[in-house]
N, C-alpha and C. Protein backbone atom coordinates (compact mmCIF):
# COMPACT_ATOMS: atom_id res chain seq x y z
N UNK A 1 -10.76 -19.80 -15.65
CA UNK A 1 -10.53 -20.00 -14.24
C UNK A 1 -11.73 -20.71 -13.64
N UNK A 2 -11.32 -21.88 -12.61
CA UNK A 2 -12.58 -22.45 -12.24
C UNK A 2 -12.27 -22.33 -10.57
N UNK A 3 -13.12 -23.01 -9.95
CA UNK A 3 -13.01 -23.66 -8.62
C UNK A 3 -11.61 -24.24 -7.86
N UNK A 4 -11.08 -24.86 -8.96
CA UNK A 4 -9.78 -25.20 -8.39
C UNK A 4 -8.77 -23.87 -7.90
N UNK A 5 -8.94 -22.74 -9.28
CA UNK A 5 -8.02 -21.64 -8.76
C UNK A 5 -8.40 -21.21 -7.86
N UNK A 6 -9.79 -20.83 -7.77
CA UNK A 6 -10.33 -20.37 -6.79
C UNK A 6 -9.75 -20.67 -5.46
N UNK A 7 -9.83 -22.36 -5.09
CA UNK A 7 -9.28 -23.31 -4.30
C UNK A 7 -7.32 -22.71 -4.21
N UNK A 8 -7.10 -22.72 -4.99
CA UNK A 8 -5.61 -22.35 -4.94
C UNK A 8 -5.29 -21.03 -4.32
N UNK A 9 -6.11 -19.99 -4.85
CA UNK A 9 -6.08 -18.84 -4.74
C UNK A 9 -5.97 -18.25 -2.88
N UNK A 10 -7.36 -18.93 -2.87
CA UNK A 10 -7.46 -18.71 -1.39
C UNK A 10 -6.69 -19.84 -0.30
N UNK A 11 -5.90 -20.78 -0.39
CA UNK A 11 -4.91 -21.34 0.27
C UNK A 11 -3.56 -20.37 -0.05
N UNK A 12 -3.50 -19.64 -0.59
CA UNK A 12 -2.60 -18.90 -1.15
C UNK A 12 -2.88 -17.51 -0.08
N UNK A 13 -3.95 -16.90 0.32
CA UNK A 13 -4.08 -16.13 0.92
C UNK A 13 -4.27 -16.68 2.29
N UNK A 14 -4.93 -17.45 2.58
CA UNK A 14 -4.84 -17.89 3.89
C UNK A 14 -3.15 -17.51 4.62
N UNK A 15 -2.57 -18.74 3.36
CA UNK A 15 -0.81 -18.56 3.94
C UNK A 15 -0.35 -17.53 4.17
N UNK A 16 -0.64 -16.24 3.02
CA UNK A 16 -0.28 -14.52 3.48
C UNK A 16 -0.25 -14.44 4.99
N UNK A 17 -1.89 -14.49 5.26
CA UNK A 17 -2.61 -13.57 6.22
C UNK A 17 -1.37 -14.30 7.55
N UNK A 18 -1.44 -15.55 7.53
CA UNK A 18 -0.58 -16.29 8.57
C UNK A 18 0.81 -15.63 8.88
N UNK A 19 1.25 -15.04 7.56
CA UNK A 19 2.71 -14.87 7.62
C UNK A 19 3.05 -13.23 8.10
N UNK A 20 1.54 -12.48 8.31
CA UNK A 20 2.06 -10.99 8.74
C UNK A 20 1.27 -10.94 9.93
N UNK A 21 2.47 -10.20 10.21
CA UNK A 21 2.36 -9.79 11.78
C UNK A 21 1.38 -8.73 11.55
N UNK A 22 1.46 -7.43 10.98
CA UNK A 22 1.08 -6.39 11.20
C UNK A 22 -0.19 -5.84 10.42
N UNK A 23 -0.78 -6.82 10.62
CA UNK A 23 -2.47 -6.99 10.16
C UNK A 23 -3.54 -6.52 11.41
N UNK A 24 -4.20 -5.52 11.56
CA UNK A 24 -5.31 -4.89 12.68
C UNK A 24 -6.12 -6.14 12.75
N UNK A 25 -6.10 -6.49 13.93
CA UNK A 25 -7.02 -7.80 14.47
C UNK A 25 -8.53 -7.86 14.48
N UNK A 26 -8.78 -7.02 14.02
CA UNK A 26 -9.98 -6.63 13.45
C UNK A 26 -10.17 -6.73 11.87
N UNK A 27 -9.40 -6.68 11.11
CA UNK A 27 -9.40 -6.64 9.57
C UNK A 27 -8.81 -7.98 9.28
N UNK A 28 -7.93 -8.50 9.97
CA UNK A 28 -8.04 -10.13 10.41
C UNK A 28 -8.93 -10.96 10.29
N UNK A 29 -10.06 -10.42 11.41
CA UNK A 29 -10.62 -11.12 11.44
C UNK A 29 -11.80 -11.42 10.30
N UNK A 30 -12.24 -10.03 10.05
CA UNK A 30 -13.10 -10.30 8.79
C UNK A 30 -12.44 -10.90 8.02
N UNK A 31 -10.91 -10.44 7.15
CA UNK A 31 -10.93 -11.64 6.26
C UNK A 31 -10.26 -13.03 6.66
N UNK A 32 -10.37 -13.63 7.81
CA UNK A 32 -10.61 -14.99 8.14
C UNK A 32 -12.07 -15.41 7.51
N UNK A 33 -12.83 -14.68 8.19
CA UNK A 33 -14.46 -14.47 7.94
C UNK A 33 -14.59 -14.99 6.57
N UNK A 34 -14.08 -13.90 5.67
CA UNK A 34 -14.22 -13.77 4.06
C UNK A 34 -14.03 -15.39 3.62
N UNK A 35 -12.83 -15.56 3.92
CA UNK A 35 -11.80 -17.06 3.91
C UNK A 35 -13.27 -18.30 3.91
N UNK A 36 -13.51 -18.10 5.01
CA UNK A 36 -14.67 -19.28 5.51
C UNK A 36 -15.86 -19.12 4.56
N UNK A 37 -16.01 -17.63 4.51
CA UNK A 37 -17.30 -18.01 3.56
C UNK A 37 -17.30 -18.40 1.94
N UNK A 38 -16.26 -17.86 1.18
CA UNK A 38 -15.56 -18.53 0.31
C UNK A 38 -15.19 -20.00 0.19
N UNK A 39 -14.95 -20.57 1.24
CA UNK A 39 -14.41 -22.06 1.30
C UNK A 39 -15.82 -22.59 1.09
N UNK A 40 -17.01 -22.33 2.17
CA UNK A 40 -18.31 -22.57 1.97
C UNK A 40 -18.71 -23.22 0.63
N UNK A 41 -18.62 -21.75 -0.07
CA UNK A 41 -19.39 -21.39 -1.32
C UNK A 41 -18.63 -22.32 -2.42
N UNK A 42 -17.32 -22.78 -2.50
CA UNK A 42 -15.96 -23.87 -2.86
C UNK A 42 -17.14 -24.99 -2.73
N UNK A 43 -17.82 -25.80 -1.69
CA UNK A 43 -18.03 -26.88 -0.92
C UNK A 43 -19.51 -27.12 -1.55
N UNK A 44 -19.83 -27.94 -1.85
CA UNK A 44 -20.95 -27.94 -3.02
C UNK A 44 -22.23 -28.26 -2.02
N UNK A 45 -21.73 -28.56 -0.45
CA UNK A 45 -23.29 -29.14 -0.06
C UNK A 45 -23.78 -27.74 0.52
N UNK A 46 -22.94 -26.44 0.27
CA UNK A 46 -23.20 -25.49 0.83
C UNK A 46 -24.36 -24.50 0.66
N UNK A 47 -25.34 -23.72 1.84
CA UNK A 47 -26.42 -23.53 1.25
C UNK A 47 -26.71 -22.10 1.39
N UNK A 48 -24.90 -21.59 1.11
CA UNK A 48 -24.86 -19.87 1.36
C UNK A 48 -25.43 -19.56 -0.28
N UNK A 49 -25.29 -18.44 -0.14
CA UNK A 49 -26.38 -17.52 -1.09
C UNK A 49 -25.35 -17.00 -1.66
N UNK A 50 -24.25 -17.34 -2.69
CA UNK A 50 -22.89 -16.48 -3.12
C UNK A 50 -23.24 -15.35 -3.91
N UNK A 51 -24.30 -14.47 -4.03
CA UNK A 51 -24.71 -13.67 -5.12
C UNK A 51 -23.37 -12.34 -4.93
N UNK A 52 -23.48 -12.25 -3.57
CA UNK A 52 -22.84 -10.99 -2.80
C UNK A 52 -21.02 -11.53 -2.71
N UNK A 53 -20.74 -12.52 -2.70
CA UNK A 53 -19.28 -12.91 -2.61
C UNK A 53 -18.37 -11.83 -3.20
N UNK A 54 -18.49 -11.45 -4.45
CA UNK A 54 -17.36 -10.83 -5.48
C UNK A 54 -17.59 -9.25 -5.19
N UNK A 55 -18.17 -8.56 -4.30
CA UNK A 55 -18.58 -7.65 -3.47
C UNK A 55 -18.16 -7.66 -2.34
N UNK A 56 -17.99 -8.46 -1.41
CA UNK A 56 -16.90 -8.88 -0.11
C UNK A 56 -16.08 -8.52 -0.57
N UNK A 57 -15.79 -9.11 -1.50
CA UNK A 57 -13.74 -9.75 -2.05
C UNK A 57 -13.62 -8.04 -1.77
N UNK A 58 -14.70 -7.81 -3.25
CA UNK A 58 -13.99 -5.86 -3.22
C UNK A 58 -13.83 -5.13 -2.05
N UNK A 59 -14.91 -5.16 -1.14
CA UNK A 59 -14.61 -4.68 -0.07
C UNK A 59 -13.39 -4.71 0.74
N UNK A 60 -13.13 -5.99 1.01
CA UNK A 60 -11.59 -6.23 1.61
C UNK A 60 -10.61 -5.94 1.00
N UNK A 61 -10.47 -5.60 -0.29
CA UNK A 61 -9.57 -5.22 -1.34
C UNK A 61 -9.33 -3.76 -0.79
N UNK A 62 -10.61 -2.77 -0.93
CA UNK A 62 -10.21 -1.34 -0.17
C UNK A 62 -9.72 -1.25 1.15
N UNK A 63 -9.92 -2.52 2.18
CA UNK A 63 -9.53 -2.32 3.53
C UNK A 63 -7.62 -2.48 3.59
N UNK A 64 -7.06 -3.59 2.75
CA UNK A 64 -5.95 -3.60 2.57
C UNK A 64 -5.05 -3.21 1.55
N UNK A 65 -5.51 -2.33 0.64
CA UNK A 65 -4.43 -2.11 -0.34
C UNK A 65 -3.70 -1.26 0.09
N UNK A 66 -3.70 -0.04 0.98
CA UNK A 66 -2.99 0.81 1.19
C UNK A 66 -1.68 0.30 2.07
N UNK A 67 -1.81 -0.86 2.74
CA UNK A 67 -0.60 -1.64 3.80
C UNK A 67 -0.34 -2.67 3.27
N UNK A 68 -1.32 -3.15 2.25
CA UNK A 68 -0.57 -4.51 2.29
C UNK A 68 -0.69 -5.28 0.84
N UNK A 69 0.26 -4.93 0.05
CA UNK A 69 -0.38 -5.30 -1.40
C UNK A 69 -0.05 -6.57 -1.58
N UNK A 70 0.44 -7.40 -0.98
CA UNK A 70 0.25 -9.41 -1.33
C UNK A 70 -1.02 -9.55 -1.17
N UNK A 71 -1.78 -9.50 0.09
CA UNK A 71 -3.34 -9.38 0.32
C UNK A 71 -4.14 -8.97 -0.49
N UNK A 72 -3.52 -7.59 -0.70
CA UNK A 72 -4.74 -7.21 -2.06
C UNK A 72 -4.42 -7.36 -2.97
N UNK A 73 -3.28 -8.26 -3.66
CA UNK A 73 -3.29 -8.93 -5.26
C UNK A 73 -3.84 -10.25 -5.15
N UNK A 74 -3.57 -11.15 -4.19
CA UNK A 74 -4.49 -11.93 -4.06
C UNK A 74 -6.02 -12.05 -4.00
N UNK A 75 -6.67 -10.89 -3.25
CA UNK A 75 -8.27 -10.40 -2.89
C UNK A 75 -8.22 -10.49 -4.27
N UNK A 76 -7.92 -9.22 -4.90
CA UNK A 76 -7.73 -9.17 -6.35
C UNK A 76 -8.04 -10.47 -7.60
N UNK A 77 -6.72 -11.42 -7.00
CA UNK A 77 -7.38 -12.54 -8.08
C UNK A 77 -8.06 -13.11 -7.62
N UNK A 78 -9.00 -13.47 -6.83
CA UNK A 78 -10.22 -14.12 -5.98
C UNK A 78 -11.27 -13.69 -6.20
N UNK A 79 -11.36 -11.83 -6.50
CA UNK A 79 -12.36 -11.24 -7.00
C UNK A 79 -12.53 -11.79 -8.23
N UNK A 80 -11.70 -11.59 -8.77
CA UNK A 80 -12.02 -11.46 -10.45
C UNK A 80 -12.26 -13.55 -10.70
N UNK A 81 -11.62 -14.36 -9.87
CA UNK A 81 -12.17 -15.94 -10.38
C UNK A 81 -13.64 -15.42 -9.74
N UNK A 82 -14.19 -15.18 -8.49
CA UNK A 82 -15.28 -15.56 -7.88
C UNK A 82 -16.40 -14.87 -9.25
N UNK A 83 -15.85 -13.38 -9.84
CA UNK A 83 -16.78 -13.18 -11.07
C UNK A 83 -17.37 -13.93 -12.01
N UNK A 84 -15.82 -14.65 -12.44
CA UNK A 84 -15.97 -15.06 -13.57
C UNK A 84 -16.57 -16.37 -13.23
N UNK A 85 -16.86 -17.37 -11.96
CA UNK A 85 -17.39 -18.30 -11.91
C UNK A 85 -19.39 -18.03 -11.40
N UNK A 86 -19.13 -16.31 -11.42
CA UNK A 86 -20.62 -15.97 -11.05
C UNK A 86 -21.18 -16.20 -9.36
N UNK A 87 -20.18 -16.19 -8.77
CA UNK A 87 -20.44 -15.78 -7.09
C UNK A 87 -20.27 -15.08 -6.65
């Protein structure tokens, strides 16, 4: 898995998050947040620090699995590319 899935992955979640209504606008918003800083870290002139990325992912993974498991199979495969590409 490289960058591209990565790239896939998270256009893939973006579209989720768009398509439910019944997401706390607050947990929204962080993973919009998540979204952006991921795209960042995607963007090669970028001069975030991705050490902590695959630690986000998890985090947001516990905020939505209990409501919303498209979100968190996606977080899910985002975690596990952002590992395996070491961000």
């Amino acid at each position: 898995m490289g960058f591209e899935d990565l790239k896939n992955a998270v256009q893939q979640l973006e579209d989720s998050l768009k398509e439910m209504d019944s997401v706390d606008e607050s947990l929204r918003d962080k993973l919009t947040q998540l979204i952006a800083e991921i795209n960042q870290n995607i963007d090669s002139t970028s001069d975030q620090d991705p050490k902590n990325l695959s630690e986000k992912v998890k985090s947001s993974v516990i905020q939505f699995e209990a409501n919303h498991p498209r979100i968190t199979e996606l977080l899910e495969k985002i975690k596990k590319i952002c590992i395996g590409l070491g961000i």
